[in-house]
Each structure stands twice: as C-alpha cells, then as structure tokens.
C-alpha atoms as a PDB file:
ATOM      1  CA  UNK A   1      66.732-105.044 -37.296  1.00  0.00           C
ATOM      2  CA  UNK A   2      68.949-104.601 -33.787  1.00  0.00           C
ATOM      3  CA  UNK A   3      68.987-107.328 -32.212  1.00  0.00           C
ATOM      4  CA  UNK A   4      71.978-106.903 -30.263  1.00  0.00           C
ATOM      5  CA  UNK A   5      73.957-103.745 -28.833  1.00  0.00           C
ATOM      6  CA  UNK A   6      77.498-103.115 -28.310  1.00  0.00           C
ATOM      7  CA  UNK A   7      78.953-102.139 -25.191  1.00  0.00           C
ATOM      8  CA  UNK A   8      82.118 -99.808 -24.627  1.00  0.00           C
ATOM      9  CA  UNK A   9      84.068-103.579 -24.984  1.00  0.00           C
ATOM     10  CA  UNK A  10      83.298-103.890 -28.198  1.00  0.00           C
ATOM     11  CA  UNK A  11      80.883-107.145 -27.388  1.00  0.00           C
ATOM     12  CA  UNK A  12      77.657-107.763 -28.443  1.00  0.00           C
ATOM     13  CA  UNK A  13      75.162-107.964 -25.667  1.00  0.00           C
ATOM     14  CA  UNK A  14      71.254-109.156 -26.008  1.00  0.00           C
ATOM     15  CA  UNK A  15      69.235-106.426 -27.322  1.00  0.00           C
ATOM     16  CA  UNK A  16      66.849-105.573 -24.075  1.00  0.00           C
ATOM     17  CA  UNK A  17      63.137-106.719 -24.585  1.00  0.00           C
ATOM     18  CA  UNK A  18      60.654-104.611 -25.893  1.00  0.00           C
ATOM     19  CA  UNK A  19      56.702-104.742 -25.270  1.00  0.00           C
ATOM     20  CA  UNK A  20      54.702-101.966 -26.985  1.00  0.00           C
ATOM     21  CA  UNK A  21      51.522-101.190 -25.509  1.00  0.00           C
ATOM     22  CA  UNK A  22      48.825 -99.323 -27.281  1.00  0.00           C
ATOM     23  CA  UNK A  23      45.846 -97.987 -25.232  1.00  0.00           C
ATOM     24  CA  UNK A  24      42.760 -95.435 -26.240  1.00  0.00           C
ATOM     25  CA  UNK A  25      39.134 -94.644 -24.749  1.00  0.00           C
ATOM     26  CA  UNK A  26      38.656 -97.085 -22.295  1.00  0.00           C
ATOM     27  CA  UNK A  27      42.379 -98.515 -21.679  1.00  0.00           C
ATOM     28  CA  UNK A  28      43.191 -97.083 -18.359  1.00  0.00           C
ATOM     29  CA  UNK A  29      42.395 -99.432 -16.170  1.00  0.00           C
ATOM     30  CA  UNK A  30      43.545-102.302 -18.195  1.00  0.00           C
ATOM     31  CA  UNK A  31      46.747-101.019 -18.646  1.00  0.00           C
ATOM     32  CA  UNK A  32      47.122-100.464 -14.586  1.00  0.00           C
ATOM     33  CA  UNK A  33      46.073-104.204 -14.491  1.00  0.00           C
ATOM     34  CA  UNK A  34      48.400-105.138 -17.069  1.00  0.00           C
ATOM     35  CA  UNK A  35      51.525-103.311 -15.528  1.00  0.00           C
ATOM     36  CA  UNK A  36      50.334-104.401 -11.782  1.00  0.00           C
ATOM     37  CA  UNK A  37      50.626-107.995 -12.766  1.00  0.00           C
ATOM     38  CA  UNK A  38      54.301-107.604 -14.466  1.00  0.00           C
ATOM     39  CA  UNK A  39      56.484-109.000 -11.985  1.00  0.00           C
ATOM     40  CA  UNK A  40      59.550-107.518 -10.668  1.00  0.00           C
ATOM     41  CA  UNK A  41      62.745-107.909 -12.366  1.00  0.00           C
ATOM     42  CA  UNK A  42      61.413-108.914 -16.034  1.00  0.00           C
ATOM     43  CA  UNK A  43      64.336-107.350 -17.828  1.00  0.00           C
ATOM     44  CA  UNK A  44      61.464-105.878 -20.100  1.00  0.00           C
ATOM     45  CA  UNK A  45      60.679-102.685 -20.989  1.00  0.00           C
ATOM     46  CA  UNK A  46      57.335-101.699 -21.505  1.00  0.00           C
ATOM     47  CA  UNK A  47      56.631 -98.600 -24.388  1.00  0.00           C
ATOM     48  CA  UNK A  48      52.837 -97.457 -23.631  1.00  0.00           C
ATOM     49  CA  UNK A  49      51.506 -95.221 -26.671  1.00  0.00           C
ATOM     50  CA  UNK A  50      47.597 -93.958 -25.490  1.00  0.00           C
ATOM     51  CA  UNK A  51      45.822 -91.234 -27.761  1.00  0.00           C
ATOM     52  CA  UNK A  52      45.701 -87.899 -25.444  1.00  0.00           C
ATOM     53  CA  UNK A  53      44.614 -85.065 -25.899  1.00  0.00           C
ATOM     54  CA  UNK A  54      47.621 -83.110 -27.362  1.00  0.00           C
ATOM     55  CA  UNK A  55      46.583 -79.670 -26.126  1.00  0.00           C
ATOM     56  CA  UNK A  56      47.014 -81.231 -22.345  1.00  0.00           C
ATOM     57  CA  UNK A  57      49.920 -82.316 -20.400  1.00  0.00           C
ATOM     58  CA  UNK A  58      48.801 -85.745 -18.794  1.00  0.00           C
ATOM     59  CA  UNK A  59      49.031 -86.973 -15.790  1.00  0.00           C
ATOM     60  CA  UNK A  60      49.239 -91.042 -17.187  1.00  0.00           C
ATOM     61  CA  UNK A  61      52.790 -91.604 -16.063  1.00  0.00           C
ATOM     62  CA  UNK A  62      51.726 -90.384 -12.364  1.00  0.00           C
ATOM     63  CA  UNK A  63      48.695 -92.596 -12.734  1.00  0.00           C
ATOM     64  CA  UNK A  64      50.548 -95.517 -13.984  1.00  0.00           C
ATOM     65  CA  UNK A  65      53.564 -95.308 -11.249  1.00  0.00           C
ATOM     66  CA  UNK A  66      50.993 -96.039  -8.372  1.00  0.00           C
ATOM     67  CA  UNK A  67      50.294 -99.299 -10.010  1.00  0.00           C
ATOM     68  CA  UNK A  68      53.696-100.684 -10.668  1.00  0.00           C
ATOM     69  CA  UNK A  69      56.862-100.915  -8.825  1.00  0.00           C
ATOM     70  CA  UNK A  70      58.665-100.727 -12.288  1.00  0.00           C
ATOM     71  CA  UNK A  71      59.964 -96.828 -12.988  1.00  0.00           C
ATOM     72  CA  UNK A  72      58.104 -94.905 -15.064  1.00  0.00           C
ATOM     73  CA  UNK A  73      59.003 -92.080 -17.226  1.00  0.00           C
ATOM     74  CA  UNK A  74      57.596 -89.667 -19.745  1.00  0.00           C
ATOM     75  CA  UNK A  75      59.739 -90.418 -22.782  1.00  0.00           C
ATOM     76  CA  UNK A  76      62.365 -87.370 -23.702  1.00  0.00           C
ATOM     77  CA  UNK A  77      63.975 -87.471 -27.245  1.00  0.00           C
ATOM     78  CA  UNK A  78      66.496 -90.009 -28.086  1.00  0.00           C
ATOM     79  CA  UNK A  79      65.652 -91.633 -24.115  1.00  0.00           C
ATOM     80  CA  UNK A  80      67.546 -94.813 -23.846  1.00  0.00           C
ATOM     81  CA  UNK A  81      65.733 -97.929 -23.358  1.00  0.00           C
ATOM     82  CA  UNK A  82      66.133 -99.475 -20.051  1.00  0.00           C
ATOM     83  CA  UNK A  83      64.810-102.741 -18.413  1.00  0.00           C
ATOM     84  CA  UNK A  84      62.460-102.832 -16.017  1.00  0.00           C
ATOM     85  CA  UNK A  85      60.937 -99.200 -16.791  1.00  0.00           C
ATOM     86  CA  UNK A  86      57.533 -97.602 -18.312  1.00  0.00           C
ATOM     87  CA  UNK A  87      58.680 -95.024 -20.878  1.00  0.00           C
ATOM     88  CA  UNK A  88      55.305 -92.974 -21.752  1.00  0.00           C
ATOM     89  CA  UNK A  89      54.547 -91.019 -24.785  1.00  0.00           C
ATOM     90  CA  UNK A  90      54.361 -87.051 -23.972  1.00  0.00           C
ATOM     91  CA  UNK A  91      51.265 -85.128 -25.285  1.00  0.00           C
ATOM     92  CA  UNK A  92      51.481 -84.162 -29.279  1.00  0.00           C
ATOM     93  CA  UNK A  93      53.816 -86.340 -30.382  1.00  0.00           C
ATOM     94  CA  UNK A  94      54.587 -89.108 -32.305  1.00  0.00           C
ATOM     95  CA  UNK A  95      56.889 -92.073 -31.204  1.00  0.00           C
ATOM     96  CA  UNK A  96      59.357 -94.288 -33.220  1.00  0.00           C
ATOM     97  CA  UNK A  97      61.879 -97.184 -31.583  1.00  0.00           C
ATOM     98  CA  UNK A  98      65.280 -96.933 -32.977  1.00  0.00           C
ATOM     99  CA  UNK A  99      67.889 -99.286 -32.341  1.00  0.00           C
ATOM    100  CA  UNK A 100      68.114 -99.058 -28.311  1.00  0.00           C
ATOM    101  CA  UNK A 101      66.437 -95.113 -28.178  1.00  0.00           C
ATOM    102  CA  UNK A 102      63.141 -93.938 -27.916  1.00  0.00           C
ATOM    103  CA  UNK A 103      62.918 -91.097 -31.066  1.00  0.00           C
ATOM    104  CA  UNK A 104      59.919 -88.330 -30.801  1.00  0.00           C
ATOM    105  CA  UNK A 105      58.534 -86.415 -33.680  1.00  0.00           C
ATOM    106  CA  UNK A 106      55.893 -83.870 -33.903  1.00  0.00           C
ATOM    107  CA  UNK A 107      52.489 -84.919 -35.317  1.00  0.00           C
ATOM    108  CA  UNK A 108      52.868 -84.912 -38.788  1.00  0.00           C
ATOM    109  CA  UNK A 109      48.891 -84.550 -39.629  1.00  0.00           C
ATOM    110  CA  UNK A 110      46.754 -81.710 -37.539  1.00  0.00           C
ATOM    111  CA  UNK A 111      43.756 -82.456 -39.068  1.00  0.00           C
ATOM    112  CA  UNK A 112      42.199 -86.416 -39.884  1.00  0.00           C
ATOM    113  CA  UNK A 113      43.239 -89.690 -38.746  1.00  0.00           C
ATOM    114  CA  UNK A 114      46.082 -89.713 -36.175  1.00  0.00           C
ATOM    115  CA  UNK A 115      47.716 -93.439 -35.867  1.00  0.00           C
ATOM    116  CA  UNK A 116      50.533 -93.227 -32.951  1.00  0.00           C
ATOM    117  CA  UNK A 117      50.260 -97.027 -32.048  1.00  0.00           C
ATOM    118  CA  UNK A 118      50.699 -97.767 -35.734  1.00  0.00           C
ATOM    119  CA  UNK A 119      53.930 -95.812 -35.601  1.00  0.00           C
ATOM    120  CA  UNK A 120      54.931 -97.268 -32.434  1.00  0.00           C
ATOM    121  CA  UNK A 121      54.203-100.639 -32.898  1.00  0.00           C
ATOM    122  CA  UNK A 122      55.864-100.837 -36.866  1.00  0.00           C
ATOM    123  CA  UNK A 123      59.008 -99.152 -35.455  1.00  0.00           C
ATOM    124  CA  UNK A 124      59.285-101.357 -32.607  1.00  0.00           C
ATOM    125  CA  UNK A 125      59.152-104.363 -35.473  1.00  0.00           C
ATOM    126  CA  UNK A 126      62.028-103.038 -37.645  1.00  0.00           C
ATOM    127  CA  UNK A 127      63.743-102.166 -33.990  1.00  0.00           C
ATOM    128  CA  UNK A 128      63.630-105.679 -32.540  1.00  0.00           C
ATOM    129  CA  UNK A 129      61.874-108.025 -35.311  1.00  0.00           C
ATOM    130  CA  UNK A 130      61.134-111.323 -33.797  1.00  0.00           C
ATOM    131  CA  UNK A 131      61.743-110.275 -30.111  1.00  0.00           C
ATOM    132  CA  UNK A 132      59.068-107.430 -30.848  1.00  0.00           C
ATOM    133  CA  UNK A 133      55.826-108.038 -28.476  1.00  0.00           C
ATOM    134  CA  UNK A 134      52.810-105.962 -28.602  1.00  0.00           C
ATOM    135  CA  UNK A 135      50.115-105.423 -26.350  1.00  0.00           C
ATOM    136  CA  UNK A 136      46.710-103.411 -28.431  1.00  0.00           C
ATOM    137  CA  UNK A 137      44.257-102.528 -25.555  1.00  0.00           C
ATOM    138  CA  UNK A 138      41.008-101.140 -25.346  1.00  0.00           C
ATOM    139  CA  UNK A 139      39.883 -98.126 -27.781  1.00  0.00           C
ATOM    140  CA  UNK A 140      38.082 -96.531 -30.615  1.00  0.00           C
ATOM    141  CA  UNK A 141      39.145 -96.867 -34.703  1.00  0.00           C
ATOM    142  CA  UNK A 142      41.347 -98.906 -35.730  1.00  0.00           C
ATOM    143  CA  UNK A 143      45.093 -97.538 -34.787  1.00  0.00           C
ATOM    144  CA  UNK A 144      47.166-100.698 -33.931  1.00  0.00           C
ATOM    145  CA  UNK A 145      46.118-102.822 -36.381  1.00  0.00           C
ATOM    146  CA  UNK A 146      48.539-102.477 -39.368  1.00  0.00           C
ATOM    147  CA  UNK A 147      51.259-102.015 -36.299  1.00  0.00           C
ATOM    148  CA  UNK A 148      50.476-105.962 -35.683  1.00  0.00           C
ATOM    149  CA  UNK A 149      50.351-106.620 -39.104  1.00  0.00           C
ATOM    150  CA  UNK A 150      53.641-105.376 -39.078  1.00  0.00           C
ATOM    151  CA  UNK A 151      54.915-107.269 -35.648  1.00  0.00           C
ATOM    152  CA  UNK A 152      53.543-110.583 -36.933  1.00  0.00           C
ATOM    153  CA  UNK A 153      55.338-110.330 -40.173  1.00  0.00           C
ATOM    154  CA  UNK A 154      58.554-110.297 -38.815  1.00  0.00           C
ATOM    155  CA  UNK A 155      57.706-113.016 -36.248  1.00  0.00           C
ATOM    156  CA  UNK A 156      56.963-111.047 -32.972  1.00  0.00           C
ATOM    157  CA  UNK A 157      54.296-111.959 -30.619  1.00  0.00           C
ATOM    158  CA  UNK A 158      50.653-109.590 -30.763  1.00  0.00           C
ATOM    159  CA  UNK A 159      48.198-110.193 -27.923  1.00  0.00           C
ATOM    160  CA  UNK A 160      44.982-108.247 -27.718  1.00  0.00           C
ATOM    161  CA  UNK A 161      42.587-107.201 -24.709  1.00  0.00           C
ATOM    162  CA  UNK A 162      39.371-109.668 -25.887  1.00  0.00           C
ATOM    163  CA  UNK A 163      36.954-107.299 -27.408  1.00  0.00           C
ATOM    164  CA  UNK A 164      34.068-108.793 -25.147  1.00  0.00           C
ATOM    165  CA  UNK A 165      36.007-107.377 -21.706  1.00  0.00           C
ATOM    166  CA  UNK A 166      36.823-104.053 -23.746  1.00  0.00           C
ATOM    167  CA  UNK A 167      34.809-100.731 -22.735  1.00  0.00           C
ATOM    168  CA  UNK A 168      35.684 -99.879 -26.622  1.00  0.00           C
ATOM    169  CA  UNK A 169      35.700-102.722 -28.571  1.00  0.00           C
ATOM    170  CA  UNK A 170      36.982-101.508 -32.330  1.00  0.00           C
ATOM    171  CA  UNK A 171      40.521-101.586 -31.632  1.00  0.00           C
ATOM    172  CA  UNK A 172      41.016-105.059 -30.743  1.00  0.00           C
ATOM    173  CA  UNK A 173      38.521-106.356 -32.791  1.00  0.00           C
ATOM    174  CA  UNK A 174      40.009-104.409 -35.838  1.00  0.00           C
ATOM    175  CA  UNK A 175      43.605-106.076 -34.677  1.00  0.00           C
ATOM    176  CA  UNK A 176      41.457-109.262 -34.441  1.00  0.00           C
ATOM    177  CA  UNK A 177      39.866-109.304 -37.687  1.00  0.00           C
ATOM    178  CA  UNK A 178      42.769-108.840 -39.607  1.00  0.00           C
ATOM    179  CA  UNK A 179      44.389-111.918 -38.408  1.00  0.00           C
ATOM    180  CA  UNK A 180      47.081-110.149 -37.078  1.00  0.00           C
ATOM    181  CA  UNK A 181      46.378-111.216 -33.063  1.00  0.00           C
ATOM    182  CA  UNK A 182      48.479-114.022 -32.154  1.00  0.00           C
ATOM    183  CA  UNK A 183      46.794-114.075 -28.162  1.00  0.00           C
ATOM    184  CA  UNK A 184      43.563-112.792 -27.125  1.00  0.00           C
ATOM    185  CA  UNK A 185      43.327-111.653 -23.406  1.00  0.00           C
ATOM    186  CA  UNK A 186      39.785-112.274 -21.089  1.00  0.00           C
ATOM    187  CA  UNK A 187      41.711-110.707 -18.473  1.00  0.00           C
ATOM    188  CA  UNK A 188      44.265-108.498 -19.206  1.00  0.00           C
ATOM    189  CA  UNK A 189      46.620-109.393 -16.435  1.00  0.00           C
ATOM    190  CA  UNK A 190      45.965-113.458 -17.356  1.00  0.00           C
ATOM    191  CA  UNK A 191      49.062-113.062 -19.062  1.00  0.00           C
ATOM    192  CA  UNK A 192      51.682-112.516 -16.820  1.00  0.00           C
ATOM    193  CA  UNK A 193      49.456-113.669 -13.461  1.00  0.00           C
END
C-alpha cells in the first residue's frame, strides 16, 4: 500500500486522494451530477471506469468536462495522478492504480464477463488502502461488487447510487447485498452538496 510519495527532496509527502468511480447503463447523468457537485479545489482525484463499447472511441471525457470545472483527461499509460482532475478510461482497456500512476492493459477476456470496475476499484485498494473511496453507480451485472469488497477490507470508504433512484438497479444492489456499501446515495450529488 502507498500511502505516501517522495518528492525530488527525498521527503515523504501525503499520497493524493483517490475516488474511483464505476458507472454502466444508466450512469451518465449521475456521474455529471456527481462531478457537478465536487467543489473546486478538493485535492481529489476522481478515476471514472464506465463499460463502453470497445469498438468506439467515446466521447465521455467531452461529455463530462461540460459538467465540471475540474480537468478532465482520457487516461494514457503510466498517466500520473493529479489533484483536482477526471482521468477517464479509453475504449478496450483495462485499468489498474499503481502507486501514484494510472497503468492500462488490454482486455484480457474477448469473449464472457468483462469486470473493469472490479479491476479498478481492487487496484485502487492495494494503491491507497484506507484512503481508497469508491463511488459504484448505476448499471447492469454485478461489476463493482468484489471491487468494494476489496475497498472495505482494507478500511476505505464505498458509497453506492441507492438502487431505487438507479435507471439499472443490479449494480448497486449487487454492491449492496454483499454488505460491502458503507453509504447509500438518494441523490447522487447529496454527498458532496
């Protein structure tokens, strides 16, 4: 676990803060109402992981940048981690935390279950154990729930989009089920507004 990073001084600074966000079917809009409540000048950084389509580029960190006056960026291999920035998965790949980088990967499986907010959300616990927040949003299946599992275990805080203000219910409610939800959200933006 990294908890802190050294500069060129040789001292140990704070780690910088990161929130993984997983998204599917569904999570658009509440991740534009999560990231339009952030307020300026959190120090965070905020990981999203959404399932696309992998045979598209998207469009979601366009999308996302009219929403929030944080900067957003697609996420380019080994991308340092900086506060007060959106780092976005690209399109057929798979994304891991390590130490203060973002790492990419190709997708491992082409055919079956893919689990991308799993991957996130585990690496981001071994990354930054108890200072490891997670944010599982509206979607289909079940991806995000051993991710929290994961979070929790290590003492890091998991929050949920409330299944009952979810266009697709099964992710949360998976996340829910499994006692691995430390905060469920009404309204997504309730917790920073």
């Amino acid at each position: 676990m990294s908890s802190t990073s050294t500069e060129s001084s040789g001292r140990a600074e704070p780690a910088i803060r990161v929130v993984g966000i997983g998204a599917s079917a569904g999570g658009l809009v509440p991740l534009e109402h999560f990231l339009a409540a952030v307020p300026a000048g959190s120090g965070m950084a905020y990981v999203v992981v959404q399932h696309l389509d992998p045979t598209h580029e998207t469009v979601l960190p366009e999308l996302l940048q009219r929403e929030t006056s944080m900067t957003v960026r697609k996420v380019e291999q080994d991308m340092r981690i900086e506060p007060d920035t959106v780092f976005v998965i690209p399109p057929d790949t798979e994304l891991r935390i390590v130490d203060d980088h973002l790492s990419l990967s190709g997708i491992e499986t082409r055919r079956g279950v893919r689990l991308p907010i799993n991957i996130m959300f585990s690496s981001l616990a071994s990354a930054r154990g108890e200072q490891a927040i997670a944010v599982l949003l509206s979607g289909m299946g079940s991806d995000g729930t051993a991710g929290m599992q994961a979070i929790k275990a290590v003492g890091g805080l998991t929050l949920a989009q409330d299944p009952d203000t979810a266009q697709f219910d099964a992710m949360p409610r998976s996340a829910i089920n499994a006692g691995a939800v430390d905060i469920s959200l009404k309204r997504v933006s309730c917790l920073l507004g």
